[in-house]
Protein backbone atom coordinates (compact mmCIF):
# COMPACT_ATOMS: atom_id res chain seq x y z
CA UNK A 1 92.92 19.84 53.23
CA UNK A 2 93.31 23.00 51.12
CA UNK A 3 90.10 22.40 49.43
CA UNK A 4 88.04 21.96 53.18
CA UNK A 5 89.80 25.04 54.32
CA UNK A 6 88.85 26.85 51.30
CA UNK A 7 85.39 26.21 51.65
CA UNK A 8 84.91 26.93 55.01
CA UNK A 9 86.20 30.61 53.79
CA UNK A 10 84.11 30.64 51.50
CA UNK A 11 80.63 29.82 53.66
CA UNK A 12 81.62 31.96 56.73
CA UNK A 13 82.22 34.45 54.01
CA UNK A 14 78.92 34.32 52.43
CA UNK A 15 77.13 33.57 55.53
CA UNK A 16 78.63 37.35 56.78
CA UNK A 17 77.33 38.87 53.58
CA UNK A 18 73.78 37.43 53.57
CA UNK A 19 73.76 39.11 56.89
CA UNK A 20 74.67 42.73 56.48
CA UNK A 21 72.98 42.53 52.94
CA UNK A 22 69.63 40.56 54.01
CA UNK A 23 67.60 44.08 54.69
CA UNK A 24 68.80 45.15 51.78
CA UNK A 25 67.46 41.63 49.81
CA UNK A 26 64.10 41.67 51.91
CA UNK A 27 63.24 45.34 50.94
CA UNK A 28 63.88 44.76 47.03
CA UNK A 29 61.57 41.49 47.41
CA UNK A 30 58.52 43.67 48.27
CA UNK A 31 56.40 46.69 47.06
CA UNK A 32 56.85 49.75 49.11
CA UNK A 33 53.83 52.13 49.03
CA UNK A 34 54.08 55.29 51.39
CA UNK A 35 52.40 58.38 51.76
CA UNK A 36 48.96 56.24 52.59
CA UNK A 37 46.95 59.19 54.99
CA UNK A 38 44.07 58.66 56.29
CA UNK A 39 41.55 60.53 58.88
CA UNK A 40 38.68 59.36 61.10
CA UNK A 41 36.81 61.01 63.58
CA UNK A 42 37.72 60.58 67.21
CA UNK A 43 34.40 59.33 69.00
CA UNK A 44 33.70 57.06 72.07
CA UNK A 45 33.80 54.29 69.79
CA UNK A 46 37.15 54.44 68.38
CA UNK A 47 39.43 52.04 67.19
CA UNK A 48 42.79 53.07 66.00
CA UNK A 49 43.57 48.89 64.70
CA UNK A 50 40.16 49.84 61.91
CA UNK A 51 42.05 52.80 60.83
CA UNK A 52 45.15 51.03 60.34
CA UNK A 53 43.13 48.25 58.27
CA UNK A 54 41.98 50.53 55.98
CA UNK A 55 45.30 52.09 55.65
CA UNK A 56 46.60 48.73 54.43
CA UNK A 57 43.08 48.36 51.87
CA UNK A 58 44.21 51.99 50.89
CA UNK A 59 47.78 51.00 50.19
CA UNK A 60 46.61 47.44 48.79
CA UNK A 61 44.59 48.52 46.30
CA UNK A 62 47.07 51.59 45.50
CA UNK A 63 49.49 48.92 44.39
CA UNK A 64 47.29 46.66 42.38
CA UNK A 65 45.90 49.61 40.67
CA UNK A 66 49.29 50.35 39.18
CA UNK A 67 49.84 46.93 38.51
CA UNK A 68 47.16 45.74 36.61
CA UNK A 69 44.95 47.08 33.50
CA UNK A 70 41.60 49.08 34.10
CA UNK A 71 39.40 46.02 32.66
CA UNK A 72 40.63 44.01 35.87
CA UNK A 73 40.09 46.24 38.51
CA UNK A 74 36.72 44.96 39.12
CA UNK A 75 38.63 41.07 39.62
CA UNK A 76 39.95 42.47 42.77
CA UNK A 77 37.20 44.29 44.76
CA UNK A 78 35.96 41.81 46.91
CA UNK A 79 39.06 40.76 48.56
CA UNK A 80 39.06 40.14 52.14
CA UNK A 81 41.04 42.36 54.59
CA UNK A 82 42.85 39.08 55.78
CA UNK A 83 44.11 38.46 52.35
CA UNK A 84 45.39 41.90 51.62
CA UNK A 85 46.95 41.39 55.93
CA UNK A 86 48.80 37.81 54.41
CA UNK A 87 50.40 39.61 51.53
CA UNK A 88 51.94 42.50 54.11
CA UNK A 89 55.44 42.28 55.60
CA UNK A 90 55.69 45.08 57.23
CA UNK A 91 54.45 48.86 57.98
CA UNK A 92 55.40 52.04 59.50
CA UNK A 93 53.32 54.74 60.93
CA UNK A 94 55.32 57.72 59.20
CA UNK A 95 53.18 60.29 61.14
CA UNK A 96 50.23 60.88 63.82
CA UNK A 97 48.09 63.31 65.19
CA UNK A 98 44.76 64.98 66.24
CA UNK A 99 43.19 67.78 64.93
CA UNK A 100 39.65 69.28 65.56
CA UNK A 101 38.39 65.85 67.09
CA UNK A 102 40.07 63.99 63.88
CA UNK A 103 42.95 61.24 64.28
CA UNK A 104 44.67 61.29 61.23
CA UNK A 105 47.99 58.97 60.00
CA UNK A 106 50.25 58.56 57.39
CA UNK A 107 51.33 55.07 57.33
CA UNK A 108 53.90 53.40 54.71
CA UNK A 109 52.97 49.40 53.78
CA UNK A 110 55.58 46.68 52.16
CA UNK A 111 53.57 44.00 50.62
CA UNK A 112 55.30 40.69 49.37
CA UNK A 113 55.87 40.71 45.33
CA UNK A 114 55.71 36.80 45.12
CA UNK A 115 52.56 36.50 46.75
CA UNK A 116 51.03 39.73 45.16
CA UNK A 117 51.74 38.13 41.99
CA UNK A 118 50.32 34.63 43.15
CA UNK A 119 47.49 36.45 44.39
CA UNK A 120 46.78 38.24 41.02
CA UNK A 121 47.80 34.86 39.10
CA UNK A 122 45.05 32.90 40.74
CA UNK A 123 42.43 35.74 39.56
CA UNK A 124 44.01 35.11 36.00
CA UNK A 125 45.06 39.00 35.81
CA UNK A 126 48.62 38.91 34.08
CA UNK A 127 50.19 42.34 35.91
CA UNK A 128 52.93 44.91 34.47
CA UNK A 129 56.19 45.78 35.79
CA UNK A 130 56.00 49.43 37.26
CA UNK A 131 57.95 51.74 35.34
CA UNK A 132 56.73 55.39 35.59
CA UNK A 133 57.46 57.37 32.64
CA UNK A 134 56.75 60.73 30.83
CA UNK A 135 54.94 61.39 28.07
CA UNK A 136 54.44 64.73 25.52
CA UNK A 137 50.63 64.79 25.29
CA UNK A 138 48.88 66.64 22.39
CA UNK A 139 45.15 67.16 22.32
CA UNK A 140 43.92 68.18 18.95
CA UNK A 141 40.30 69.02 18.77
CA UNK A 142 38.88 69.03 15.37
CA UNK A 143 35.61 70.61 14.57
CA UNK A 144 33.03 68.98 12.11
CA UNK A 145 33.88 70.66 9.62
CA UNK A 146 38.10 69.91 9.58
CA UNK A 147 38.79 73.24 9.96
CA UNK A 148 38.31 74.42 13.26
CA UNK A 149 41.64 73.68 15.27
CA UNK A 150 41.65 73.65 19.37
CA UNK A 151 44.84 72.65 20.30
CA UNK A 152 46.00 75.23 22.76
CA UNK A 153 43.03 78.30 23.47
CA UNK A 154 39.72 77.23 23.89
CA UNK A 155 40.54 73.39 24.36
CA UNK A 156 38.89 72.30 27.63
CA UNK A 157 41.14 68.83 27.56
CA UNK A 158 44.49 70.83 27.36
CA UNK A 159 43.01 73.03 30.39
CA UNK A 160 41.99 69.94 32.29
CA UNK A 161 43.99 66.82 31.87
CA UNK A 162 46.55 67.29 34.41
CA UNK A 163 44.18 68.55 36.97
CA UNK A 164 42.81 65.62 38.44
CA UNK A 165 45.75 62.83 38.60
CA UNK A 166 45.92 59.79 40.84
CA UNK A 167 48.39 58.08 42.66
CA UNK A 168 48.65 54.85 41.04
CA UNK A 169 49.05 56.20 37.40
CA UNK A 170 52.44 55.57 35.43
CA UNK A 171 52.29 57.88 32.91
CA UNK A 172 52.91 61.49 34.00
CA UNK A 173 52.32 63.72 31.03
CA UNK A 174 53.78 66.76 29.67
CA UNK A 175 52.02 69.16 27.89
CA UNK A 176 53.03 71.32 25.13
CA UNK A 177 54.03 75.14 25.69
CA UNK A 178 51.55 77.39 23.95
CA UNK A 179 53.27 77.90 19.66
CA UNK A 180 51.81 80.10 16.98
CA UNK A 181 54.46 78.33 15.08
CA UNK A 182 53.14 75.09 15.77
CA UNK A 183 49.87 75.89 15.74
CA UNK A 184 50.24 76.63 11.93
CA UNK A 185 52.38 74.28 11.04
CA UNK A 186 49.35 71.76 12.63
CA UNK A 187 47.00 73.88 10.45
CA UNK A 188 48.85 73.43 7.63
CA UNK A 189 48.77 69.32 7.73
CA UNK A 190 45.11 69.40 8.46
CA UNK A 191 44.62 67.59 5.05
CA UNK A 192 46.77 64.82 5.94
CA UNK A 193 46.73 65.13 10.30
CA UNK A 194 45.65 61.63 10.37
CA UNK A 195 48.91 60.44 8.95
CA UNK A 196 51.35 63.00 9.77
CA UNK A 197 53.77 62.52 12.30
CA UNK A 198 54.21 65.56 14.27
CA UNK A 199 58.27 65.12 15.02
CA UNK A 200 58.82 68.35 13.73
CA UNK A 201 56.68 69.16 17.31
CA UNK A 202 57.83 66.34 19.39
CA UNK A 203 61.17 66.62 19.11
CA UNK A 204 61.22 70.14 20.66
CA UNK A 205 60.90 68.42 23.97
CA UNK A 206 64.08 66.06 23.84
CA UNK A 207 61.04 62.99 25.36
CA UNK A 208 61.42 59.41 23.88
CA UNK A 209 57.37 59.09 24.30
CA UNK A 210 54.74 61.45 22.95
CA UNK A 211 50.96 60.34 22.77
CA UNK A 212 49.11 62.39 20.26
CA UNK A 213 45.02 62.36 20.50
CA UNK A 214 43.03 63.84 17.60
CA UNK A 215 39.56 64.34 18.74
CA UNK A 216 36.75 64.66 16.23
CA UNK A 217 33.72 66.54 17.03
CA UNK A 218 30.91 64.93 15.17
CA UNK A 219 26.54 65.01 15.93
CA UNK A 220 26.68 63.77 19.42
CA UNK A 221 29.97 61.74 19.14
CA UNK A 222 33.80 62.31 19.53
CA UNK A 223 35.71 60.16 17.68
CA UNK A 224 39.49 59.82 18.97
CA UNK A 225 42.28 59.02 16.99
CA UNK A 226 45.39 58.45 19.46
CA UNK A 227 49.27 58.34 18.45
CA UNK A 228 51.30 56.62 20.83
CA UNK A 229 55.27 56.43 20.36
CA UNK A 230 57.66 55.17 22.55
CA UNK A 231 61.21 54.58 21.47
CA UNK A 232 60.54 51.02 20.38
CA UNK A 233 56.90 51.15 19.06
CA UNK A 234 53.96 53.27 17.60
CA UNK A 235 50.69 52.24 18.61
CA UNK A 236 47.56 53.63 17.05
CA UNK A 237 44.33 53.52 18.39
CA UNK A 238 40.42 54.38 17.24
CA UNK A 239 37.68 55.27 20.31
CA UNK A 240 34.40 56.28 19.84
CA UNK A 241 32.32 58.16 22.74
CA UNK A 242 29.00 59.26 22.24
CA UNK A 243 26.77 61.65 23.76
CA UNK A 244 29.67 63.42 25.26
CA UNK A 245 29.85 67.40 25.90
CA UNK A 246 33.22 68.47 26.43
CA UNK A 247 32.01 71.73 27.60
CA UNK A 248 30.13 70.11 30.11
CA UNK A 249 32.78 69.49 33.34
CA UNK A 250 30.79 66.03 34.36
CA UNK A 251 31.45 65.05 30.37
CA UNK A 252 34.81 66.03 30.33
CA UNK A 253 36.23 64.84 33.63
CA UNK A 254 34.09 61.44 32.54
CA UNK A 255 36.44 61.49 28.99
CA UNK A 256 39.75 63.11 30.77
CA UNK A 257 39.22 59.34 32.95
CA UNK A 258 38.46 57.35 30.09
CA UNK A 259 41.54 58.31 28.28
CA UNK A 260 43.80 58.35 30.84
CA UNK A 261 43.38 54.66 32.00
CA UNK A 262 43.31 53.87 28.06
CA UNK A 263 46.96 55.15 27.44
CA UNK A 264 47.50 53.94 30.87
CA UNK A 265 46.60 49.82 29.86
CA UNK A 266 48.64 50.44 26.69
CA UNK A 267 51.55 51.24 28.52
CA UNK A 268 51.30 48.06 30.90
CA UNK A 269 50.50 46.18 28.29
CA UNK A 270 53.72 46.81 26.74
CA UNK A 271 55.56 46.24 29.96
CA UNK A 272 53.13 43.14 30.94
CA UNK A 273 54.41 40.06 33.12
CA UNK A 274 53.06 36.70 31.91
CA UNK A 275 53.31 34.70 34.88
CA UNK A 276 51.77 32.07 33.60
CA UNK A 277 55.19 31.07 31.53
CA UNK A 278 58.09 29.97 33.35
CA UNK A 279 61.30 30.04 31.66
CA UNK A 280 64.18 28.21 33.30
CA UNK A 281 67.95 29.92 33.24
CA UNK A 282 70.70 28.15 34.55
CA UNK A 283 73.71 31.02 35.02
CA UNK A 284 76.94 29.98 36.92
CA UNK A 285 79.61 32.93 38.41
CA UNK A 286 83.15 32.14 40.07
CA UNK A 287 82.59 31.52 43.35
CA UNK A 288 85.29 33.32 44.85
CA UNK A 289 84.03 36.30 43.63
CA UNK A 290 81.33 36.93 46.38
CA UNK A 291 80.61 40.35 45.66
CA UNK A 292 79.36 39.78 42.09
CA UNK A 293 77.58 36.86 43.05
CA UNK A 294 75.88 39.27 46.13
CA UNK A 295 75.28 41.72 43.16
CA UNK A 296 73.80 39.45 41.35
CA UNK A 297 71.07 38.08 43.73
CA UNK A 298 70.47 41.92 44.20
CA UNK A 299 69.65 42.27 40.76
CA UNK A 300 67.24 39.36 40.74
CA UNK A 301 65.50 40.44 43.50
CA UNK A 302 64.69 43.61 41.75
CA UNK A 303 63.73 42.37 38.81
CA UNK A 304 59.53 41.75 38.38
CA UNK A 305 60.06 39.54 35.44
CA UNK A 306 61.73 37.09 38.08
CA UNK A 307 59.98 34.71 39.54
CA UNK A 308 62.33 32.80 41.36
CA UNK A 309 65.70 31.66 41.96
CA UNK A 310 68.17 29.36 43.84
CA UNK A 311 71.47 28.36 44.30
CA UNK A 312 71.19 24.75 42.45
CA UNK A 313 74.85 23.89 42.91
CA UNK A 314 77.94 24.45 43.53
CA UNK A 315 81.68 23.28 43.28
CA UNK A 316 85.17 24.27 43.87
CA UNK A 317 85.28 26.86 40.83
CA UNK A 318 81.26 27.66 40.46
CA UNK A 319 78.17 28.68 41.80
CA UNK A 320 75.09 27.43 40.03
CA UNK A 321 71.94 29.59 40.35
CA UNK A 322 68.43 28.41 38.64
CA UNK A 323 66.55 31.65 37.61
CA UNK A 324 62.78 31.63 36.47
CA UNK A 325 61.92 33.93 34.54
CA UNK A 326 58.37 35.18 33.32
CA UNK A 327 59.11 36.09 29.56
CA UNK A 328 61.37 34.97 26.80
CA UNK A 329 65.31 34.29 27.01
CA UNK A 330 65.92 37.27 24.37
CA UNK A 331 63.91 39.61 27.26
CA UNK A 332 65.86 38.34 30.36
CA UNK A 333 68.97 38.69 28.25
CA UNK A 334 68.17 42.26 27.22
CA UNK A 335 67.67 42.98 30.91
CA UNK A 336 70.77 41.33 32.00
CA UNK A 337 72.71 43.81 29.04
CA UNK A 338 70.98 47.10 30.02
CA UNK A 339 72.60 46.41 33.52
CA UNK A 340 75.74 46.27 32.19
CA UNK A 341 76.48 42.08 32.81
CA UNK A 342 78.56 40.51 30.57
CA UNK A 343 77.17 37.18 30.18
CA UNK A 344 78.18 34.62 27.96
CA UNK A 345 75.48 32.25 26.24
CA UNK A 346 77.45 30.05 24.24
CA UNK A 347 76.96 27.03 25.99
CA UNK A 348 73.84 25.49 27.76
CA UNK A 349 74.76 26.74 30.75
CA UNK A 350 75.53 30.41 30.97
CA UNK A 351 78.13 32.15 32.60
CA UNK A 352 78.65 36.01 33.82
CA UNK A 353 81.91 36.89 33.31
């Protein structure tokens, strides 16, 4: 009798808390993307349900952009307004209004993770988790001959690259503060620039992530050497573009693009989602502690790397959840530490404690 009563406390309590909490659970499940404007003219013919729709392409392809690497973006451009419509939950028209025979909105769109990244699965793009981040960025142009220096003065990429930026990029950069001092310490290592380091410059700016670019002028060609350290890896990469005039705005705005989404697919690469493994994770918490357990479905709805979970069980001490998890155990255990859970893996079924 004990036992019965017990556990009807214990499912009128939970049913309570998947009540007040179930906004809460809905909104981590989904991709919010506001500030989506757009303006049409206001004619005889207008139709304020077409603006909307391509409000929600607008947002759509906002979110995949940041999702996915440059080389796939061209996987996803023929997708049909009704598919982008099936993947929204819900929107919001933030703000309205005419002006000068213009209707112009500012909508914000939620779109459904799962079935974003069922939708991207099917086109065989693995996506990223999106983690916006700052970088120290330090273009170096170098001259044909190796001695001719551009790093601050007279460098047209320094003076350009955070002009044009777009919405969907994770990487915001930071760019360095104008140094005689480190403009001859960098003229002293021009001997050895390809292999040196540059912490004595990087860690001036207290970042864990600087992306260095040396850029070699040769007969119609750049060749670019890029440096990319994050607190866990260094990453070196050779480009080649040819017939490219930095001097000329077209050229440069053409290379300032071409860079960007290059250090932009390194940086989702690192923080790529395979969706095509599954890894299953069998985790069991005390099941009178509701408010862990509550947490804890919290946490795995904002986790990317998640692809699903349930309750798979329970009994009189335990509640059994079955997580599935795109990436290794070591990665869904690193997760678990960085948010503080104490979870015990010494037996085949873990527990948080």
């Amino acid at each position: 009798m004990y036992y019965i009563k017990r556990l009807y406390i214990f499912f009128s309590t939970l049913a309570l808390i998947i009540f007040f909490f179930s906004t809460e659970a809905v909104k981590a499940k989904s991709f919010e993307i506001n500030g989506i404007e757009i303006a049409q003219p206001f004619e005889i013919n207008f139709d304020k349900n077409k603006v909307i729709d391509l409000g929600f392409e607008k947002a759509f392809f906002e979110l995949v952009y940041s999702l996915i690497k440059s080389q796939d973006f061209k996987k996803i451009d023929n997708i049909r307004l009704n598919e982008i419509k099936g993947m929204i939950e819900t929107f919001s028209i933030k703000e309205e209004k005419f002006i000068d025979q213009k209707y112009y909105v500012n909508l914000g769109v939620s779109f459904n993770k799962k079935k974003i990244f069922r939708y991207l699965e099917k086109k065989n793009i693995f996506p990223s988790q999106i983690i916006k981040e700052q970088f120290l960025f330090i273009p170096i142009i170098i001259g044909e001959n190796g001695n001719n220096l551009s790093i601050f003065s007279n460098n047209p990429i320094y003076a350009n690259w955070n002009k044009i930026n777009k919405r969907y990029q994770l990487i915001n950069y930071l760019l360095p503060s104008e140094d005689l001092e480190d403009f001859n310490l960098i003229k002293k290592k021009i001997d050895v620039i390809e292999t040196y380091n540059f912490n004595e410059i990087t860690k001036k700016y207290f970042l864990k992530n600087s992306i260095i670019s040396l850029i070699f002028k040769g007969n119609n060609e750049l060749r670019i050497l890029t440096k990319i350290y994050n607190d866990k890896n260094e990453i070196i990469k050779n480009d080649t573009f040819k017939n490219i005039n930095i001097d000329n705005e077209k050229d440069l705005n053409f290379l300032i693009e071409n860079l960007k989404n290059l250090y932009e697919d390194t940086w989702k690469k690192l923080n790529e989602i395979n969706t095509s493994i599954k890894v299953p994770i069998t985790i069991k918490i005390k099941n009178e502690d509701l408010k862990k357990s509550n947490n804890f479905e919290l946490f795995l709805n904002e986790i990317d790397m998640v692809s699903d979970y349930y309750i798979q069980k329970f009994d009189k001490e335990f509640i059994f959840y079955e997580v599935l998890f795109n990436g290794t155990v070591q990665n869904f255990i690193n997760i678990m530490k960085n948010k503080k859970y104490n979870l015990n893996t010494q037996k085949k079924v873990w527990i948080i404690e």
